[in-house]
Structures are given as structure tokens and as C-alpha cells.
C-alpha atoms as a PDB file:
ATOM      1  CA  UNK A   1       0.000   0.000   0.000  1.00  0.00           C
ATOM      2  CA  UNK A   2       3.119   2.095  -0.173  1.00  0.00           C
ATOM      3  CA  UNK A   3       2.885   5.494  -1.858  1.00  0.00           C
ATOM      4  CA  UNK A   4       6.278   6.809  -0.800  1.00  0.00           C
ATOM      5  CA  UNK A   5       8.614   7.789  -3.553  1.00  0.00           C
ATOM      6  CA  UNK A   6       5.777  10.232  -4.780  1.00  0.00           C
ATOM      7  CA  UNK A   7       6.584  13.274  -5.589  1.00  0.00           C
ATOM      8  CA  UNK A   8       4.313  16.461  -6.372  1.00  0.00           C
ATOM      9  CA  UNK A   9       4.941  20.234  -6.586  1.00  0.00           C
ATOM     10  CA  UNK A  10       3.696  22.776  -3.834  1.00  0.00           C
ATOM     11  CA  UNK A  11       0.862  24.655  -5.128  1.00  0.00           C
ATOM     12  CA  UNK A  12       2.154  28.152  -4.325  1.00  0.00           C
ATOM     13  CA  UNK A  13       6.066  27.235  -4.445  1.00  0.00           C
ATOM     14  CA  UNK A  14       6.380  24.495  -6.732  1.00  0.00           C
ATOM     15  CA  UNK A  15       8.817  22.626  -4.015  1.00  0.00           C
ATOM     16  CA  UNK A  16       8.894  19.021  -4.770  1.00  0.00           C
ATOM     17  CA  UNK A  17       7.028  17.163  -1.815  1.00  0.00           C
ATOM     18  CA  UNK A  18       6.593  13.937  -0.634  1.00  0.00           C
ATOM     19  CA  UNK A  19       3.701  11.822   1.420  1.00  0.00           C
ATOM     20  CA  UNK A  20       0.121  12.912   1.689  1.00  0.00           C
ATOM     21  CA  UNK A  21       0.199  17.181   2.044  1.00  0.00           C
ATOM     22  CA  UNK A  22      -0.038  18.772   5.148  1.00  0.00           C
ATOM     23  CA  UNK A  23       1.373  21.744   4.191  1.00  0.00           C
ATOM     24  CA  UNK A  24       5.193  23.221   2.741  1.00  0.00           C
ATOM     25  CA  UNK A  25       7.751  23.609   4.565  1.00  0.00           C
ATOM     26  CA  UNK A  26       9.930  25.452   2.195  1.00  0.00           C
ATOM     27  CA  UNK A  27       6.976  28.223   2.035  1.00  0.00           C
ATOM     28  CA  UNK A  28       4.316  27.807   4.691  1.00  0.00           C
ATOM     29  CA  UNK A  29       1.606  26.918   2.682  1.00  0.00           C
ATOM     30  CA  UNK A  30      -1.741  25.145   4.209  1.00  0.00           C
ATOM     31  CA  UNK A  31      -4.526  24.375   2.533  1.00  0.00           C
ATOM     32  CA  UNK A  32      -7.031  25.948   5.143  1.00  0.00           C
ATOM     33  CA  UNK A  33      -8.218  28.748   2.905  1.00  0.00           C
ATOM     34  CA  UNK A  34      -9.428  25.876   0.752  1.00  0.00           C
ATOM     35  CA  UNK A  35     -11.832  23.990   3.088  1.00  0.00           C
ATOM     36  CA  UNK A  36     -12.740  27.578   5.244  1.00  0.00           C
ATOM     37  CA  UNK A  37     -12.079  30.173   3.192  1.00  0.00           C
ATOM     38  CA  UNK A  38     -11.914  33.536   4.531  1.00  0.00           C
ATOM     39  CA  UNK A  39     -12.341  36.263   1.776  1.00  0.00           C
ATOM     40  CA  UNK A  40     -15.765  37.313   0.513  1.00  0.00           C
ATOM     41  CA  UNK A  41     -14.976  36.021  -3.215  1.00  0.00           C
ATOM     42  CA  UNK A  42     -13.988  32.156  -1.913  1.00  0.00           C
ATOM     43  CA  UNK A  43     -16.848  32.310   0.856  1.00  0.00           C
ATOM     44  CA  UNK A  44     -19.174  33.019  -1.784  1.00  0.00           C
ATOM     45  CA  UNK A  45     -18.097  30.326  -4.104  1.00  0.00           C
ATOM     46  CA  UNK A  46     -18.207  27.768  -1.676  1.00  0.00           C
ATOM     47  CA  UNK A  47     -21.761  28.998  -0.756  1.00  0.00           C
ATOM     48  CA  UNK A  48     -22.506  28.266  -4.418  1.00  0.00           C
ATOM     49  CA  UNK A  49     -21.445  25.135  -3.963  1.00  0.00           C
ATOM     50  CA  UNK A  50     -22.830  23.745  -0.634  1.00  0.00           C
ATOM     51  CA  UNK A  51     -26.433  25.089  -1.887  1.00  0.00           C
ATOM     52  CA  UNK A  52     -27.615  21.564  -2.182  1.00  0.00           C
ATOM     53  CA  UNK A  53     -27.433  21.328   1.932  1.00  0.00           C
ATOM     54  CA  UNK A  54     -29.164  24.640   2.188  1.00  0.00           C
ATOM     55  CA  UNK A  55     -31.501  24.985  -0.366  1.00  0.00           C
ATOM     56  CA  UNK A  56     -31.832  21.040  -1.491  1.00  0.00           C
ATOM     57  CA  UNK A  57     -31.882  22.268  -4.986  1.00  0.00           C
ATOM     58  CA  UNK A  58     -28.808  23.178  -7.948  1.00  0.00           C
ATOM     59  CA  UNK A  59     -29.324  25.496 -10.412  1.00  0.00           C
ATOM     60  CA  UNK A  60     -27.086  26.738 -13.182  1.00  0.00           C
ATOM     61  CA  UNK A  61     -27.321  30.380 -11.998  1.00  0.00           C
ATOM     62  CA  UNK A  62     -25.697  31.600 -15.176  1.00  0.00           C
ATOM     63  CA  UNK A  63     -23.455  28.712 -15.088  1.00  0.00           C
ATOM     64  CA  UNK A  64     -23.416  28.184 -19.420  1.00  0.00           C
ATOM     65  CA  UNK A  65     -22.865  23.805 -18.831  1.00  0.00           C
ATOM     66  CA  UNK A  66     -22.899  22.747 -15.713  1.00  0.00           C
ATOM     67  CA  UNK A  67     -23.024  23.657 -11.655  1.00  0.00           C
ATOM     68  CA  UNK A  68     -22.532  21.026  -9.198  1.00  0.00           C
ATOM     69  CA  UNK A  69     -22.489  21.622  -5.284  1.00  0.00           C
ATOM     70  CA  UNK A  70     -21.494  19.342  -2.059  1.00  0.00           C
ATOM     71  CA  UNK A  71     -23.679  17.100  -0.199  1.00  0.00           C
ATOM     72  CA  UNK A  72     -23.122  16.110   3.637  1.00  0.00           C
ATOM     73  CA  UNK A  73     -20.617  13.464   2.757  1.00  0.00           C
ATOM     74  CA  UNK A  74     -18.768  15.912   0.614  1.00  0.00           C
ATOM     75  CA  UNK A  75     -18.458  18.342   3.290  1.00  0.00           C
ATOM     76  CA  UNK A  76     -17.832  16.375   6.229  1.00  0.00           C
ATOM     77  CA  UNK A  77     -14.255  15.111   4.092  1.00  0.00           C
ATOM     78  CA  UNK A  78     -13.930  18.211   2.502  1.00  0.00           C
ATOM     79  CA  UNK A  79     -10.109  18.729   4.177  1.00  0.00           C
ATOM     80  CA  UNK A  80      -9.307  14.621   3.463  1.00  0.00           C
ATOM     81  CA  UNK A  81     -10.964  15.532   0.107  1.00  0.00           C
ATOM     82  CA  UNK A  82      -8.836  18.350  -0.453  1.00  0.00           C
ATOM     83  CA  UNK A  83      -5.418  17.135   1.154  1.00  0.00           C
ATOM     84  CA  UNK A  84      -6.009  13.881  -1.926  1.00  0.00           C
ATOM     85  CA  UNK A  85      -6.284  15.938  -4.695  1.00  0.00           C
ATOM     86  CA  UNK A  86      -3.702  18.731  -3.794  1.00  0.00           C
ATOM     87  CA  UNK A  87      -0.958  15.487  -3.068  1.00  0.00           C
ATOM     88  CA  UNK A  88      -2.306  13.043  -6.124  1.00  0.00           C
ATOM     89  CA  UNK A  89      -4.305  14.934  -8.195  1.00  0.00           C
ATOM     90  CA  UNK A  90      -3.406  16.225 -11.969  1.00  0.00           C
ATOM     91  CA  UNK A  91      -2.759  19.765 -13.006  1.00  0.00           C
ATOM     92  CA  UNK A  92      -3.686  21.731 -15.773  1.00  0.00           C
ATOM     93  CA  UNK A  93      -5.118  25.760 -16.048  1.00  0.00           C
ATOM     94  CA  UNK A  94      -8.887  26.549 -17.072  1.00  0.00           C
ATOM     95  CA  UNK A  95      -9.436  29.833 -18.851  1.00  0.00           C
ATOM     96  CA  UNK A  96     -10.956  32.451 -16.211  1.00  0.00           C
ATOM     97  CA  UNK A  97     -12.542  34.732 -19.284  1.00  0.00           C
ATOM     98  CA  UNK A  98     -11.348  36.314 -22.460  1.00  0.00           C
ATOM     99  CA  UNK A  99      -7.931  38.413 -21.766  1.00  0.00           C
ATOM    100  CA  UNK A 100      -7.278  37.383 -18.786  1.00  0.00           C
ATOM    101  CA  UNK A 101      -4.741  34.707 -17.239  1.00  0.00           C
ATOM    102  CA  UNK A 102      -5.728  30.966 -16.864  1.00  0.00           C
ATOM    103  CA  UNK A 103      -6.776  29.868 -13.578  1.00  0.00           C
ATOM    104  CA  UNK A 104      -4.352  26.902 -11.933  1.00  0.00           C
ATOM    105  CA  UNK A 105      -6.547  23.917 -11.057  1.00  0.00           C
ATOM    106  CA  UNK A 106      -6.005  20.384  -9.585  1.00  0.00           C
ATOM    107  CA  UNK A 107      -8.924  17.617 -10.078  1.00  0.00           C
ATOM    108  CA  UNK A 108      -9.035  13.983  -9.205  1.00  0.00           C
ATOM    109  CA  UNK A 109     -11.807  11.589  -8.733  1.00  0.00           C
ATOM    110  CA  UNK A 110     -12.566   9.309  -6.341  1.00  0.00           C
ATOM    111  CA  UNK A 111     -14.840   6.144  -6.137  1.00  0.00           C
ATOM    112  CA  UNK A 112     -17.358   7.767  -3.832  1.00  0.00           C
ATOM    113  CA  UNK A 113     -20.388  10.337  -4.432  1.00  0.00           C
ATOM    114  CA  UNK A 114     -19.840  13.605  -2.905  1.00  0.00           C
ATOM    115  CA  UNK A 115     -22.139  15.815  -3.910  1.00  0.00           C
ATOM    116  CA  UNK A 116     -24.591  16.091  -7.217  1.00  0.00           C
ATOM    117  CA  UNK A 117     -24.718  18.188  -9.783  1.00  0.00           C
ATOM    118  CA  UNK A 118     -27.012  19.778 -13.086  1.00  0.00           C
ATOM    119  CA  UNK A 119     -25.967  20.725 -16.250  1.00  0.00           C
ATOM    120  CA  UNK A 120     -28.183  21.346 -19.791  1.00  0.00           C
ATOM    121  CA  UNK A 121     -27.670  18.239 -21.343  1.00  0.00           C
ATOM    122  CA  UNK A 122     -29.052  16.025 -18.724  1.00  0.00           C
ATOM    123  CA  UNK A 123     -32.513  16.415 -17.060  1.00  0.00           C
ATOM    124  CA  UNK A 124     -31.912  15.218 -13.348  1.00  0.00           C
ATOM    125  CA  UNK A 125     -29.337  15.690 -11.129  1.00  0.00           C
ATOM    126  CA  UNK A 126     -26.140  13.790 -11.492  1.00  0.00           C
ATOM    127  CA  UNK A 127     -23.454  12.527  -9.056  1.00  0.00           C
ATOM    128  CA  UNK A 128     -20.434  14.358  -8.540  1.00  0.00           C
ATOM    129  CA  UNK A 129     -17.176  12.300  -6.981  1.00  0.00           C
ATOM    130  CA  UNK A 130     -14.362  14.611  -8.358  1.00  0.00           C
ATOM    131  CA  UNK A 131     -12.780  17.293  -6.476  1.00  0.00           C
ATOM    132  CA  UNK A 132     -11.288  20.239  -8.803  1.00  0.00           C
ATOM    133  CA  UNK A 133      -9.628  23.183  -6.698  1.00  0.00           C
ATOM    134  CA  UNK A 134      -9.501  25.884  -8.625  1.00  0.00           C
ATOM    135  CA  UNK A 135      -6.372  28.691  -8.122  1.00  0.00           C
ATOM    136  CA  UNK A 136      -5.491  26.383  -4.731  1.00  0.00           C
ATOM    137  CA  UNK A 137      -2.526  28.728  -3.893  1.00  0.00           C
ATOM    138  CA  UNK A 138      -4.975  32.066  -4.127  1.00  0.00           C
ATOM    139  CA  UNK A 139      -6.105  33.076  -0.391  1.00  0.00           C
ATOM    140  CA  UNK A 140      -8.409  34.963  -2.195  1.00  0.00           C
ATOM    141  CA  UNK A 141     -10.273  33.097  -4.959  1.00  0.00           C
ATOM    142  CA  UNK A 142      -8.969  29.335  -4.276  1.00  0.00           C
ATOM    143  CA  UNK A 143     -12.155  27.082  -3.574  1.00  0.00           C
ATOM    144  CA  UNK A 144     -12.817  23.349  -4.291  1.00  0.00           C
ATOM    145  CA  UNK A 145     -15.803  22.266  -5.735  1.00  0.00           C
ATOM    146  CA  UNK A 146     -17.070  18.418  -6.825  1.00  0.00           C
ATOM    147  CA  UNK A 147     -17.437  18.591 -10.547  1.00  0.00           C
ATOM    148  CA  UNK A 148     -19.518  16.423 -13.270  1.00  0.00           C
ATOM    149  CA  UNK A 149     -17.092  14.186 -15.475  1.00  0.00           C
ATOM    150  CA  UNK A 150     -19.086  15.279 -18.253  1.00  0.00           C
ATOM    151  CA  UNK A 151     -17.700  18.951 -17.322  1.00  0.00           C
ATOM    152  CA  UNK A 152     -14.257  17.265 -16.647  1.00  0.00           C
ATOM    153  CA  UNK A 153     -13.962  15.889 -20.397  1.00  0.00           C
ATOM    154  CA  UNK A 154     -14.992  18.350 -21.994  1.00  0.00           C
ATOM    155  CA  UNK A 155     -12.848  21.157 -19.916  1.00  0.00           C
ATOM    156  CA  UNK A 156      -9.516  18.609 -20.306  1.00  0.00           C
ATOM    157  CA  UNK A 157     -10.492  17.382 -23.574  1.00  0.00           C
ATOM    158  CA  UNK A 158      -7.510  15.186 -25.068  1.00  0.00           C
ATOM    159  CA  UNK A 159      -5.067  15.426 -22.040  1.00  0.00           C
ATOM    160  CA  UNK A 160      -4.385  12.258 -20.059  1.00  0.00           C
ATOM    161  CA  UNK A 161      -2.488  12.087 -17.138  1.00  0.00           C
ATOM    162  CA  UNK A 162      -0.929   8.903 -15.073  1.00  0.00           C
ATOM    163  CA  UNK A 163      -1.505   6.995 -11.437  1.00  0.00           C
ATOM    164  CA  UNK A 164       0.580   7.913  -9.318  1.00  0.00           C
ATOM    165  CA  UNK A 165       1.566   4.860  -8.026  1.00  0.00           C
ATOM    166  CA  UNK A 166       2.596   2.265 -10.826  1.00  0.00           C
ATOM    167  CA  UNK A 167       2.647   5.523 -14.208  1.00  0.00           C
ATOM    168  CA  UNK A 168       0.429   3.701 -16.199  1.00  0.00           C
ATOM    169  CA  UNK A 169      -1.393   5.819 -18.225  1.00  0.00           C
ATOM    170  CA  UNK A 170      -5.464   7.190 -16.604  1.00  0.00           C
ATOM    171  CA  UNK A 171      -7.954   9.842 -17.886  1.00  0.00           C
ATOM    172  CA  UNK A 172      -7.204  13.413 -16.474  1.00  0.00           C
ATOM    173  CA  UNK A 173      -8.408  13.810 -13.096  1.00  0.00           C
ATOM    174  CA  UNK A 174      -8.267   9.817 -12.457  1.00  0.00           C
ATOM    175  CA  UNK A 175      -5.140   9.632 -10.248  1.00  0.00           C
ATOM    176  CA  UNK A 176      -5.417   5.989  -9.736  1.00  0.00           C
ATOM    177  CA  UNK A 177      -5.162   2.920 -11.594  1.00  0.00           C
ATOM    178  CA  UNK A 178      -7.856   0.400 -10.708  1.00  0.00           C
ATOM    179  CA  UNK A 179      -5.349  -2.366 -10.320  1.00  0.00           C
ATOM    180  CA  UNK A 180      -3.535   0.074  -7.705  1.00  0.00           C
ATOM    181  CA  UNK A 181      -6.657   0.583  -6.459  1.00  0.00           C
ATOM    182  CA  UNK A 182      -7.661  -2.692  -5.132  1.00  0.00           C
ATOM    183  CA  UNK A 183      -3.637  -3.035  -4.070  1.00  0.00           C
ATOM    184  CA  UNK A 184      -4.728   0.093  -1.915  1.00  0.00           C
ATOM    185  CA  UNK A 185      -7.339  -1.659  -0.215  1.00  0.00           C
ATOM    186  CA  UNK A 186     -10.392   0.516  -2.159  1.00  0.00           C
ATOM    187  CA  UNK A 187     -10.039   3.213   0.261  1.00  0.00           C
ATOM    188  CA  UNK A 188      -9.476   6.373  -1.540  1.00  0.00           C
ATOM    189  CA  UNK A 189      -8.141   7.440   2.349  1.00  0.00           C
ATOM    190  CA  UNK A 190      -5.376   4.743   2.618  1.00  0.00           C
ATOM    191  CA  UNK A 191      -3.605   6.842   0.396  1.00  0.00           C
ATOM    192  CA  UNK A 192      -3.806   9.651   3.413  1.00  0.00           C
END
């Protein structure tokens, strides 16, 4: 079940680290603006996206594909949730809008539901068991939110990425092999 020799870049420093993330050394980063974030702009994303547990309803609220917020299960992990997918997840940059620079974001699934989603090409609600972070080293706008795979393949469209554990090739966002998987007990948190 061994995932040591693993190595992934900080996501404000770029220092190559080791083991499941608890934070950098070489720069201080934590990932607690992520799971509570503090300024307006990331408290009112992640309001967007817990407004299944308030309101028991998604909309696309100007969203043009797809919107997709938490349930309970979501955000009772939400830091072992966040802590996977900032260690094993892939990388890659979303545009934020015309002229303006892409956003940083790290995604990676994992084999539970946590949290459901809508989008215009399907007519009831879908489950959600990726994780994107988008702009995780931003204080300000960083925020995490559980994402459709339809929205995944079409936003990373062509790219592929690898499991972290044996390199054989997965789909973007799928940090694990199933093989590896099973040799990890199926326990996305045995990884932690």
C-alpha cells in the first residue's frame, strides 16, 4: 500500500514534496483557505457550492454547462478531500474569461459520491465524486468544488495524465489505476 517515492509540486512554491500534504515547509503553505475560506470572493463560491445542503436544490445560476455543489458526505471530508487531490491529483489551467490569465486547477476523482450536480444536457441531477480546486494557492479566490465528469472531459479534452503509483497511463483527473486501487485496499483514504 506504499505510496512513498511520490513526488508532487507545492501549489504556491512548486517545491517538490513527498507523502500525503499537510502543508510546505519550504513556504508555509496550508490548505485551510481551501476547506474555510476567509475572503468574501472564496466564501461566496463555496456557498454556491454547498447550496444543495441549504436549499436542497442546484441550479445553473448563469453557469453556461454545468453547476454542481457538495452534499453532507462531501463536506464532512472536505479537508481529506482536499489534502487527496492537492498530493495526487493532476494539473492543468482553465481559462478564467477572455484576456485574462488561466486559472491553476487540480482535479481527481474518487470512487465515492460527494455531492450532485445539473448541467443542460441532462434532465436530473447527477453525481459528482471529483474534487477540482480551482487557483489552490490564491487566499483569495482558491475554492474546491465536486465537478460532473461530463464537465471534466470536456474542460480537459484530449489530455491524459498517469496513477501515481505504478505511471500507467489514466484519464485526467483519475489519479489511480484500478489495479492500484484494489492493491490500496479501495479506500481512496489509505492513500492519506
Amino acid at each position: 500500500m506504499s505510496t512513498v517515492g511520490y513526488i508532487y509540486p507545492c501549489p504556491q512554491c512548486g517545491a517538490h514534496l513527498s507523502g500525503p500534504f499537510n502543508g510546505c515547509a519550504a513556504c508555509g503553505y496550508s490548505f485551510g483557505h481551501l476547506v474555510a475560506p476567509t475572503s468574501p470572493e472564496a466564501q461566496n463560491k463555496m456557498a454556491d457550492h454547498k447550496q444543495l445542503l441549504t436549499r436542497g436544490t442546484i441550479s445553473l445560476g448563469g453557469k453556461p454547462e454545468s453547476n454542481a455543489s457538495f452534499d453532507y458526505y462531501g463536506v464532512a471530508n472536505l479537508t481529506d478531500l482536499v489534502r487527496f487531490t492537492i498530493t495526487y491529483g493532476h494539473r492543468s489551467q482553465v481559462s478564467s474569461g477572455p484576456g485574462r490569465t488561466p486559472s491553476d486547477v487540480i482535479a481527481a476523482f474518487v470512487p465515492e459520491i460527494i455531492g450532485s450536480g445539473v448541467s443542460r444536457y441532462t434532465t436530473d441531477y447527477q453525481p459528482c465524486s471529483g474534487l477540482c480546486i480551482i487557483s489552490p494557492a490564491s487566499t483569495k479566490w482558491g475554492h474546491p468544488f465536486p465537478v460532473l465528469d461530463k464537465w471534466v472531459t470536456s474542460k480537459f479534452a484530449g489530455q491524459t495524465a498517469s496513477c501515481f503509483r505504478c505511471g500507467d497511463p489514466t484519464p485526467f483527473a483519475q489519479p489511480v489505476c484500478p489495479k492500484c486501487y484494489g492493491e490500496l485496499g479501495n479506500d481512496w483514504r489509505n492513500c492519506l
